[in-house]
N, C-alpha and C. Protein backbone atom coordinates (compact mmCIF):
# COMPACT_ATOMS: atom_id res chain seq x y z
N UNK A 1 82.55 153.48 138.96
CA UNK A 1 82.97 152.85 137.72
C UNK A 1 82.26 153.53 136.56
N UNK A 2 83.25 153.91 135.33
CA UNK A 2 82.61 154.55 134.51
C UNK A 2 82.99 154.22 133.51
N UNK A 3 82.58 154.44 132.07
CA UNK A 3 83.70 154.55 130.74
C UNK A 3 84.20 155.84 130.91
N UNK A 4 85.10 156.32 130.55
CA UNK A 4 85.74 157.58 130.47
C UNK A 4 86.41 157.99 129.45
N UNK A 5 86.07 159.00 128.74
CA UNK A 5 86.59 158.85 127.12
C UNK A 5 87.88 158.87 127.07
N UNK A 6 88.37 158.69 125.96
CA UNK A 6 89.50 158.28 125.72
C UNK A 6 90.15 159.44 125.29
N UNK A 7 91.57 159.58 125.90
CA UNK A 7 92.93 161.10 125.36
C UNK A 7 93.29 160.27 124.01
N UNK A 8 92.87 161.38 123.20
CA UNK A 8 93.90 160.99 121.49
C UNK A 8 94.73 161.75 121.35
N UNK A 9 95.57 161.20 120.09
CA UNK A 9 96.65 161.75 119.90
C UNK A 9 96.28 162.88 119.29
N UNK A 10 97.49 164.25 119.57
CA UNK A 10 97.13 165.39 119.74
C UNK A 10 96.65 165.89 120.92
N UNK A 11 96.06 165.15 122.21
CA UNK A 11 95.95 165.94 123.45
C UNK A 11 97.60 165.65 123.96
N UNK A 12 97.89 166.97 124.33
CA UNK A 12 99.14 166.88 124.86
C UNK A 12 99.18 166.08 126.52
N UNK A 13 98.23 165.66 127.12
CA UNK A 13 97.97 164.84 128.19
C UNK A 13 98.87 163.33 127.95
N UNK A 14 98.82 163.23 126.51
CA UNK A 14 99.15 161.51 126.28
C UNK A 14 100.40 162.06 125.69
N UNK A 15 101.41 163.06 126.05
CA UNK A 15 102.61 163.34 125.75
C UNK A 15 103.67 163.38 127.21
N UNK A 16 102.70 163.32 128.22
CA UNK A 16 103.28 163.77 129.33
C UNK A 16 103.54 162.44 130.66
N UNK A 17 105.15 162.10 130.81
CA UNK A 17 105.05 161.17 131.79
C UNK A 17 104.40 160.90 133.10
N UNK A 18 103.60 159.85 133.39
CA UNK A 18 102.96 159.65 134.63
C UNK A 18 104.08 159.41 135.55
N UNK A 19 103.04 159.41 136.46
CA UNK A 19 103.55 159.79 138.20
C UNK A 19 103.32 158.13 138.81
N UNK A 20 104.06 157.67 139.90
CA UNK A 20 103.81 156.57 140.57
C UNK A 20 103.17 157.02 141.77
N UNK A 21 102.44 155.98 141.96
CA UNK A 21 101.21 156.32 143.33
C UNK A 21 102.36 156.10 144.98
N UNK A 22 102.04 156.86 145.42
CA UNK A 22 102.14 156.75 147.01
C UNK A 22 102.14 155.31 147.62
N UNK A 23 100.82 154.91 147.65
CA UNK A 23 100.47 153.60 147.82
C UNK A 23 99.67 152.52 146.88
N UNK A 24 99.98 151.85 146.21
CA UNK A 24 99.59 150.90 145.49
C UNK A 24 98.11 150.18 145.60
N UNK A 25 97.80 150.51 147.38
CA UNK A 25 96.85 149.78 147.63
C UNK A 25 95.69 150.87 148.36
N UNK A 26 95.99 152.04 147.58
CA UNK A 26 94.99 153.03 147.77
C UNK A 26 93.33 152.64 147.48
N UNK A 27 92.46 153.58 147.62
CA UNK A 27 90.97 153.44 146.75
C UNK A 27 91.62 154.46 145.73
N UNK A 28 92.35 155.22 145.60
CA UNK A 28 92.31 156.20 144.74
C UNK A 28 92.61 154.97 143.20
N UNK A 29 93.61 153.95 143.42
CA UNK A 29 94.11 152.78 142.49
C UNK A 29 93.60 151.72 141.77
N UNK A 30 92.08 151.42 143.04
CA UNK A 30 91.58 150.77 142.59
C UNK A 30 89.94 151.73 141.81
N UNK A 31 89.57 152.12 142.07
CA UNK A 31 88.80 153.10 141.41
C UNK A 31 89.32 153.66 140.00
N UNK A 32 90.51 153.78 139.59
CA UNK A 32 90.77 154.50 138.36
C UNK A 32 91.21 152.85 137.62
N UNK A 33 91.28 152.04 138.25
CA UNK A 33 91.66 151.11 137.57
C UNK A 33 90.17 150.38 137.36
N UNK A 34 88.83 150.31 138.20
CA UNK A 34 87.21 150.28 137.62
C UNK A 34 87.38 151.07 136.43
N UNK A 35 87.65 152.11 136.04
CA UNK A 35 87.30 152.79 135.04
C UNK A 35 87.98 152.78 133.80
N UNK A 36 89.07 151.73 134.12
CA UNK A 36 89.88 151.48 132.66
C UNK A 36 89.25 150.22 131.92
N UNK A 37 88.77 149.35 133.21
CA UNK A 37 88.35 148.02 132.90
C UNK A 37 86.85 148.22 132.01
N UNK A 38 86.06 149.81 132.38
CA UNK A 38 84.90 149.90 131.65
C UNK A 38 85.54 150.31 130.57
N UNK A 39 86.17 151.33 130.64
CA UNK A 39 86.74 151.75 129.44
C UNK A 39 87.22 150.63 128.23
N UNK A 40 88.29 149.68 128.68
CA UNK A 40 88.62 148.60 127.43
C UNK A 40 87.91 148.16 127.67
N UNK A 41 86.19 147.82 127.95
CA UNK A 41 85.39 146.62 127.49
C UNK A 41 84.45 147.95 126.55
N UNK A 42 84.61 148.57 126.89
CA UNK A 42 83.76 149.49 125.84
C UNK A 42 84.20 149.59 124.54
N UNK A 43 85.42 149.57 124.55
CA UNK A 43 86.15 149.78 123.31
C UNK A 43 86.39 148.93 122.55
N UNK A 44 86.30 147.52 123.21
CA UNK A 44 86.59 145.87 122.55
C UNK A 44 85.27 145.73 121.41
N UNK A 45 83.99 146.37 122.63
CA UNK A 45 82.87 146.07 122.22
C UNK A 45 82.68 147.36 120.67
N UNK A 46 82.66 148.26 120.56
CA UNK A 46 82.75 149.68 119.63
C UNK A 46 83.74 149.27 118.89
N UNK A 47 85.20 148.90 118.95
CA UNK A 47 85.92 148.53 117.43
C UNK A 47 86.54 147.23 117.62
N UNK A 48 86.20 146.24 118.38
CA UNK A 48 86.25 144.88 118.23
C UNK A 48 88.07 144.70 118.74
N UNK A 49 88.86 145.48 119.53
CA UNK A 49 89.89 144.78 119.61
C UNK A 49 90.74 145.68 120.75
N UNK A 50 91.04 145.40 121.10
CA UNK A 50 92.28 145.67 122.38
C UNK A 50 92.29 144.86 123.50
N UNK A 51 93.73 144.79 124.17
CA UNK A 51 94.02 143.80 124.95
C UNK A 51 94.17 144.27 126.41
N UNK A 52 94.73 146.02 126.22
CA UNK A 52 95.40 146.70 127.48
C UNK A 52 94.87 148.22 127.21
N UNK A 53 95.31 148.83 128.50
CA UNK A 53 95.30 150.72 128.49
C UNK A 53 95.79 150.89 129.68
N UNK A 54 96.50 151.97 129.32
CA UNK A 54 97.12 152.65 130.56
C UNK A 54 96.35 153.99 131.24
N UNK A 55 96.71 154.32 132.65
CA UNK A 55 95.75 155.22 132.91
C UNK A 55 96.11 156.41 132.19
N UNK A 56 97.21 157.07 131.21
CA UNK A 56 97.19 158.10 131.04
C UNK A 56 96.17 158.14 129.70
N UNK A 57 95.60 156.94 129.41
CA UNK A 57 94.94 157.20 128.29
C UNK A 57 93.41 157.56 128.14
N UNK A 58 92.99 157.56 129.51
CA UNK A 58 91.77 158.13 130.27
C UNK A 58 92.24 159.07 131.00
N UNK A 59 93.23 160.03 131.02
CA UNK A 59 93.58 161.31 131.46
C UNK A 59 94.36 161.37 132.96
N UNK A 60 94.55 160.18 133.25
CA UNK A 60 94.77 159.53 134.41
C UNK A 60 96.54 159.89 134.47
N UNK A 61 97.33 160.47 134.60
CA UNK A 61 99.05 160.44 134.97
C UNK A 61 99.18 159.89 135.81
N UNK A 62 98.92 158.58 135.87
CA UNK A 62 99.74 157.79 136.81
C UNK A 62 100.09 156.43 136.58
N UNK A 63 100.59 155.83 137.08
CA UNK A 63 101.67 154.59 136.55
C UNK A 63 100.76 153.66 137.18
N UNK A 64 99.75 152.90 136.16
CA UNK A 64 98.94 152.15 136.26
C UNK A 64 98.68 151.40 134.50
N UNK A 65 98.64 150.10 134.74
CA UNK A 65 98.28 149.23 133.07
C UNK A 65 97.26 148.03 133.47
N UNK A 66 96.29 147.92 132.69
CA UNK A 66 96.01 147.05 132.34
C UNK A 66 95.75 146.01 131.17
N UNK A 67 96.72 144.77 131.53
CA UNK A 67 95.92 143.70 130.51
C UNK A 67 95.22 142.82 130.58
N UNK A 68 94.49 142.54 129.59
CA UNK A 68 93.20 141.77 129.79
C UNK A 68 93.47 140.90 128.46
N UNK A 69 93.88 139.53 128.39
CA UNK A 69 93.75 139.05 127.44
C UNK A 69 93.37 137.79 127.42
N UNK A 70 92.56 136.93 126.61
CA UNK A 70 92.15 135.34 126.90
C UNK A 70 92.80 134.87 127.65
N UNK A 71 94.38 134.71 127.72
CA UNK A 71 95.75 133.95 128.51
C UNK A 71 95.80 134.79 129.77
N UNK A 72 95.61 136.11 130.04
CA UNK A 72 96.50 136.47 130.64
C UNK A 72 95.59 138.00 131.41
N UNK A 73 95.46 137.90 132.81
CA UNK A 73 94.75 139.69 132.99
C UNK A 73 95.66 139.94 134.46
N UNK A 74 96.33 141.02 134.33
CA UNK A 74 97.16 141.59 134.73
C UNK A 74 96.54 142.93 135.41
N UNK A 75 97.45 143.28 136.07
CA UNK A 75 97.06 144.69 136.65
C UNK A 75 98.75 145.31 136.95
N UNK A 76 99.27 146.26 136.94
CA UNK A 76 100.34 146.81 136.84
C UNK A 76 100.36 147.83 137.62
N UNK A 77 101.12 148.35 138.83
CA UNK A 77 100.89 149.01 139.58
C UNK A 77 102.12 149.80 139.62
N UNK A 78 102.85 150.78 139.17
CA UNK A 78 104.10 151.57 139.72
C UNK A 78 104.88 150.53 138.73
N UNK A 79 104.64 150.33 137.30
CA UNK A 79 105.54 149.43 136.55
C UNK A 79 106.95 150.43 136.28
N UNK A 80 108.06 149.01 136.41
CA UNK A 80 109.77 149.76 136.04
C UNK A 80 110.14 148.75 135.15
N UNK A 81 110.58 148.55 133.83
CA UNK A 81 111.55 147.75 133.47
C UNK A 81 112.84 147.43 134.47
N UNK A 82 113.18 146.35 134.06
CA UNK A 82 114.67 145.80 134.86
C UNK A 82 114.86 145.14 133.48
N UNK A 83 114.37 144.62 132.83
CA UNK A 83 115.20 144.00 131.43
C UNK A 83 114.38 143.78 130.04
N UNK A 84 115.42 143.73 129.39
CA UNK A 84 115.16 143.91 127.58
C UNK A 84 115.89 142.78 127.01
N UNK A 85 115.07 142.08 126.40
CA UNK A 85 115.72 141.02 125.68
C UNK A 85 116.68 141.86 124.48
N UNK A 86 117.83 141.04 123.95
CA UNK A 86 118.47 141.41 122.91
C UNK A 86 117.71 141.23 121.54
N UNK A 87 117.17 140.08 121.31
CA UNK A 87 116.29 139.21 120.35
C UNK A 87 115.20 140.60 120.02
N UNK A 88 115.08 141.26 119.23
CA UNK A 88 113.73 141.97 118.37
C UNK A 88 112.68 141.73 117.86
N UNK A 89 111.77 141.88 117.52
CA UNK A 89 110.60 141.27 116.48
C UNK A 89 110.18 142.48 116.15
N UNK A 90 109.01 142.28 114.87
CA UNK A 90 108.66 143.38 113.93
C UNK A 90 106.96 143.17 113.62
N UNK A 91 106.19 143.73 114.52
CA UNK A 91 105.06 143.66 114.47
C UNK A 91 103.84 144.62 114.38
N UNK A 92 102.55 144.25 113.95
CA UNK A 92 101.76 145.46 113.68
C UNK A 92 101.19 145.83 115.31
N UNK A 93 100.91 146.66 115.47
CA UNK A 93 100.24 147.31 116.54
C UNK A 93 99.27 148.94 116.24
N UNK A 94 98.54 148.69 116.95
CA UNK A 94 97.31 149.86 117.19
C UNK A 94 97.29 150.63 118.25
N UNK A 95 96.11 151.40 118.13
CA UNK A 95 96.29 151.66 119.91
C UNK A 95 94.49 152.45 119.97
N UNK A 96 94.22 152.88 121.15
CA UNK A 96 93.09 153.28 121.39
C UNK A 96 92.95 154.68 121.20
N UNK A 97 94.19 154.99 121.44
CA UNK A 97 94.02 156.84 121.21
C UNK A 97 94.28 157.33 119.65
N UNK A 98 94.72 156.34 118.76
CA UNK A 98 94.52 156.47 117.70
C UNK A 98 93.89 155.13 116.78
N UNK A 99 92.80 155.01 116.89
CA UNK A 99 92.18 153.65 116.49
C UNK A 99 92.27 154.16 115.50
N UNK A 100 92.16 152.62 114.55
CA UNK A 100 92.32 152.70 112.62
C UNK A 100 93.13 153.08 112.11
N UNK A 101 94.35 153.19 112.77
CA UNK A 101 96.08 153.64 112.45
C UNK A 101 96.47 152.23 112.65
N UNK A 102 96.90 151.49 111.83
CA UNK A 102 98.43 150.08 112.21
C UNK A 102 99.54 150.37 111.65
N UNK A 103 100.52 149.82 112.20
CA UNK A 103 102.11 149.86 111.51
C UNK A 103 102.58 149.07 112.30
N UNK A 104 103.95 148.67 111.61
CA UNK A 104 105.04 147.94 112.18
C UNK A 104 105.95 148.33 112.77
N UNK A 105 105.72 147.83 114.17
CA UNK A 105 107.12 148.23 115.59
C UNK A 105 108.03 146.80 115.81
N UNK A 106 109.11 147.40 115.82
CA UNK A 106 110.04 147.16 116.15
C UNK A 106 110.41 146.76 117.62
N UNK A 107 110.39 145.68 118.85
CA UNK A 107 110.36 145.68 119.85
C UNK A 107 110.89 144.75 120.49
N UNK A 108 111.51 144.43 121.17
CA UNK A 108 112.58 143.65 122.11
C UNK A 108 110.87 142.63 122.04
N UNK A 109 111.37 141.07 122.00
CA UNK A 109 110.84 139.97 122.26
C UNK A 109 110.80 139.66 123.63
N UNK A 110 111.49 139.86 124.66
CA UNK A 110 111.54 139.94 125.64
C UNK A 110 111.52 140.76 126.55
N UNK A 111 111.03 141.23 128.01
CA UNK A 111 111.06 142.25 128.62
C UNK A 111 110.90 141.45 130.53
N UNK A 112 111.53 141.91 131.26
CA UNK A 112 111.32 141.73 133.02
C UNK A 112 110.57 143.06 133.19
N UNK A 113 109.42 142.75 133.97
CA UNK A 113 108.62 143.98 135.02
C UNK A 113 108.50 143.74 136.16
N UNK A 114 109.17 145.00 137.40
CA UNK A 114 108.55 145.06 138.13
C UNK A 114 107.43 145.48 138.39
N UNK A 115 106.66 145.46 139.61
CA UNK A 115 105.73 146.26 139.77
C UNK A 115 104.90 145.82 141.02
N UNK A 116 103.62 146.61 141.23
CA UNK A 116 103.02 146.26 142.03
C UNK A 116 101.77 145.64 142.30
N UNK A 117 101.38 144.71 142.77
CA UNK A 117 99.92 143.94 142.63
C UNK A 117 98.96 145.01 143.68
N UNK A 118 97.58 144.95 143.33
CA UNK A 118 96.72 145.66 144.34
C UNK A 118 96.95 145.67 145.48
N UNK A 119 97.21 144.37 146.31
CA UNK A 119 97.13 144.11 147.76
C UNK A 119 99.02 144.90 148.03
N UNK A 120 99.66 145.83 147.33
CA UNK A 120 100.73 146.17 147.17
C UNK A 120 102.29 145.29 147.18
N UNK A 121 102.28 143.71 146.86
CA UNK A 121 103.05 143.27 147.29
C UNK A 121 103.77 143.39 145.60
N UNK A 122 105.25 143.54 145.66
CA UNK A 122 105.81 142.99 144.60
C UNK A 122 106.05 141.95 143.82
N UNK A 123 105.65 142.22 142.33
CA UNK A 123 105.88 141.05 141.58
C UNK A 123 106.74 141.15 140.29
N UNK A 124 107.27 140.46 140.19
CA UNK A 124 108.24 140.43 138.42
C UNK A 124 107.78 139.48 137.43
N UNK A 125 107.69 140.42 137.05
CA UNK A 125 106.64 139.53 135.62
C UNK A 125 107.76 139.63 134.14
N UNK A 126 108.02 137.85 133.82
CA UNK A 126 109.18 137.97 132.92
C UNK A 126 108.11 137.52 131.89
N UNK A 127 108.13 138.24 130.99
CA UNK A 127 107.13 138.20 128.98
C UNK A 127 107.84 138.17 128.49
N UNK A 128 107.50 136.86 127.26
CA UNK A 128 107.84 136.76 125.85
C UNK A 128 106.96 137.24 125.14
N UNK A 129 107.04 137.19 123.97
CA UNK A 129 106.50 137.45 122.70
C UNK A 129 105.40 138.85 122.87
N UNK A 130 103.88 138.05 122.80
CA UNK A 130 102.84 139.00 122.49
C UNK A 130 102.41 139.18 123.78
N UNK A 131 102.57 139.09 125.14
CA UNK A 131 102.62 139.50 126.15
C UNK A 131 103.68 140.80 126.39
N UNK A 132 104.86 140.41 126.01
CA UNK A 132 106.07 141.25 126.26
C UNK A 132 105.62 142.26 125.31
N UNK A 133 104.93 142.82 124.36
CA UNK A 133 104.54 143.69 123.09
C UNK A 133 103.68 144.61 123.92
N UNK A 134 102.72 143.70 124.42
CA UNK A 134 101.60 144.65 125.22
C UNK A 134 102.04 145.12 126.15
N UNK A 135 102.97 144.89 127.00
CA UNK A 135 103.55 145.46 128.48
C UNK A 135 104.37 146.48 127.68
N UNK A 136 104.96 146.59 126.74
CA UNK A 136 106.21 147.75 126.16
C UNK A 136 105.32 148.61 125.77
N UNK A 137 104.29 148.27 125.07
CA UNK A 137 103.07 149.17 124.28
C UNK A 137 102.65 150.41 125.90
N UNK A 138 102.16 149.45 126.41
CA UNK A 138 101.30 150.30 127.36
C UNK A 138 102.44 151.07 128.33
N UNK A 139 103.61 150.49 128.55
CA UNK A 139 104.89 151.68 129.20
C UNK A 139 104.59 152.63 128.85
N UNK A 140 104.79 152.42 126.93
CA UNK A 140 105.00 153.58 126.34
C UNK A 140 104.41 154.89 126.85
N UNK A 141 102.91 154.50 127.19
CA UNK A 141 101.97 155.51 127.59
C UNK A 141 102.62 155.84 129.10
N UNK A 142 102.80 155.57 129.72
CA UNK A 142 103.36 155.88 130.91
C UNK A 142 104.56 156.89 131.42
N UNK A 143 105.06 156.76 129.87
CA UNK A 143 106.61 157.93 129.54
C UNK A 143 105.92 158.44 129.01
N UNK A 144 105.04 158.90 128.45
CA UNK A 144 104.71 159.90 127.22
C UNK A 144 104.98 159.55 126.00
N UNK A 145 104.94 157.90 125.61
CA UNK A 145 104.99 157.79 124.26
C UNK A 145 103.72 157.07 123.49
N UNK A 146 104.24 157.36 122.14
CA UNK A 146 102.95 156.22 121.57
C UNK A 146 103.77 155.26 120.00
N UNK A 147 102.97 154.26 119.89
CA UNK A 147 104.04 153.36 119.02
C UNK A 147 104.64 153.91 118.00
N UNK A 148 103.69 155.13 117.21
CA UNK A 148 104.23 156.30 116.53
C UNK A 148 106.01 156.25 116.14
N UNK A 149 105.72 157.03 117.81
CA UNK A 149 107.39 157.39 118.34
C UNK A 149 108.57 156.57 118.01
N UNK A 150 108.45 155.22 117.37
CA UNK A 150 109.30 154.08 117.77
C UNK A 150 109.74 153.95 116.48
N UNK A 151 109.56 154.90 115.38
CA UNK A 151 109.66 154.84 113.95
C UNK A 151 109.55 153.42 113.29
N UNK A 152 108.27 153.62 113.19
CA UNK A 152 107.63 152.51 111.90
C UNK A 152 108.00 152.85 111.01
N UNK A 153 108.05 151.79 110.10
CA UNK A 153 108.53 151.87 108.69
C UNK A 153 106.97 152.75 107.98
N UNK A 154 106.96 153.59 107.72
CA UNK A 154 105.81 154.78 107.41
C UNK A 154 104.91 153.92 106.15
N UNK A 155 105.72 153.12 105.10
CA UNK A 155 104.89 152.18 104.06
C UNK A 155 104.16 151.20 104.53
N UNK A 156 104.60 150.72 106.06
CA UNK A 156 103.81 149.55 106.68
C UNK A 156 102.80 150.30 107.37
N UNK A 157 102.17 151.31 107.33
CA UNK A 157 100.72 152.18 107.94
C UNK A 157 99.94 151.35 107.10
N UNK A 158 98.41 151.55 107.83
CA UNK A 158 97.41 151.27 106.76
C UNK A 158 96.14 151.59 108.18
N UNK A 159 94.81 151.25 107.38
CA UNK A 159 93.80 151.45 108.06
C UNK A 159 93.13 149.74 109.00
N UNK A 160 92.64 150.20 110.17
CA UNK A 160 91.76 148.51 110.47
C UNK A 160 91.65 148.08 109.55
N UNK A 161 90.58 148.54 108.23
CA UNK A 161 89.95 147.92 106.83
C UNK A 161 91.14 147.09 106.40
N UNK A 162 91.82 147.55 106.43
CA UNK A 162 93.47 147.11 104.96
C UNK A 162 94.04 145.87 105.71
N UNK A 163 94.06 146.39 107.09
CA UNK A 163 95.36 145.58 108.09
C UNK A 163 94.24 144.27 107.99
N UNK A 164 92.94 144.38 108.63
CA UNK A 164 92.18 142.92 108.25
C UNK A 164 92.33 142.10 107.23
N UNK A 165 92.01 143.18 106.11
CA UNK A 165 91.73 142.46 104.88
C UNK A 165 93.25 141.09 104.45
N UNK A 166 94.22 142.43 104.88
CA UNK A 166 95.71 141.94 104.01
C UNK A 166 96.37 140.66 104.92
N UNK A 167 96.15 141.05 106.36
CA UNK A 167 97.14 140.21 107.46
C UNK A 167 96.19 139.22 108.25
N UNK A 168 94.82 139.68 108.75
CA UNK A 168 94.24 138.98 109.44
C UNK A 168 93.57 137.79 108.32
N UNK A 169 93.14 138.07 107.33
CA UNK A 169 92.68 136.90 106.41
C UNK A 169 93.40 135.66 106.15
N UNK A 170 94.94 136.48 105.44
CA UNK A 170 95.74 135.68 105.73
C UNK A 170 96.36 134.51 106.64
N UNK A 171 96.00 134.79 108.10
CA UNK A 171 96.40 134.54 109.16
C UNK A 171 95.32 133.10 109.17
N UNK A 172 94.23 133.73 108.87
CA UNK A 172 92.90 132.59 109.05
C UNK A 172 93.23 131.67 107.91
N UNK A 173 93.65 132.04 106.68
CA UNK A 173 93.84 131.22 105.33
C UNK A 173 94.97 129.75 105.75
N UNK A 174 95.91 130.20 106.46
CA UNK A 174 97.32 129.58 106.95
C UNK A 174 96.83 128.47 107.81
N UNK A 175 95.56 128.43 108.76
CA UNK A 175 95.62 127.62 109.92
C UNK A 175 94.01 126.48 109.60
């Protein structure tokens, strides 16, 4: 178990689609998946926020996600979509390989995953909302994309500093 630095944008590594594992319930699976779990607690702890990472974002090409969130910690093994809600939403998102970048994506409210649990058995995992955001987010990495790609509206960019100041204050002001 290690931290393992993180692929940013511009390494062509985080351009390139991962591979699905052989067996789900390898050591090779669970070992790279120790090292994501150091990895996002390192990173929660250094800029205070993320929920998930995929292995290609520790250099890893292979079809592996994790989320980790108060509600919800997941492990994703050989993930496939089977469905897309019609319903959209329009939300800010970040990411680890380019921290201190936000903008607004555009993303099906809904999503079905297959995939595989450690002990390799299949599971379908049906997400709404901010669950369903983080599972599309971290695909992305899995095809070779990043939220970038999904054309944000380029005026809705801003920095951590801005996105706190403007949306998260707000958010606290409201409740």
């Amino acid at each position: 178990m290690a931290v393992v630095p993180l692929i940013e944008l511009g390494n062509p590594l985080l351009r390139q689609p991962a591979t699905p594992f052989a067996d789900p319930t390898s050591p090779e699976v669970a070992r790279i998946l120790n090292d994501m779990r150091d990895t996002l607690a390192d990173m929660r702890q250094r800029i205070g926020y993320g929920r998930g990472i995929a292995a290609p974002q520790i250099g890893v090409l292979k079809r592996l996600i994790l989320i980790d969130t108060p509600d919800t910690n997941l492990v994703l093994v050989n993930p496939r979509f089977e469905r897309w809600s019609r319903e959209e939403d329009e939300r800010y998102e970040s990411c680890f390989s380019f921290p201190g970048i936000w903008g607004l994506v555009q993303r099906p409210l809904g999503v079905t995953v297959v995939a595989y649990t450690l002990a390799g058995e299949e599971q379908r995992i049906e997400a709404s909302g901010s669950l369903a955001r983080i599972i599309q987010h971290e695909m992305d990495h899995l095809d070779g994309f990043v939220w970038l790609d999904r054309g944000p509206d380029l005026h809705s960019l801003c920095t951590t500093q801005e996105y706190e100041k403007r949306y998260i204050s707000r958010e606290r002001e409201s409740h």
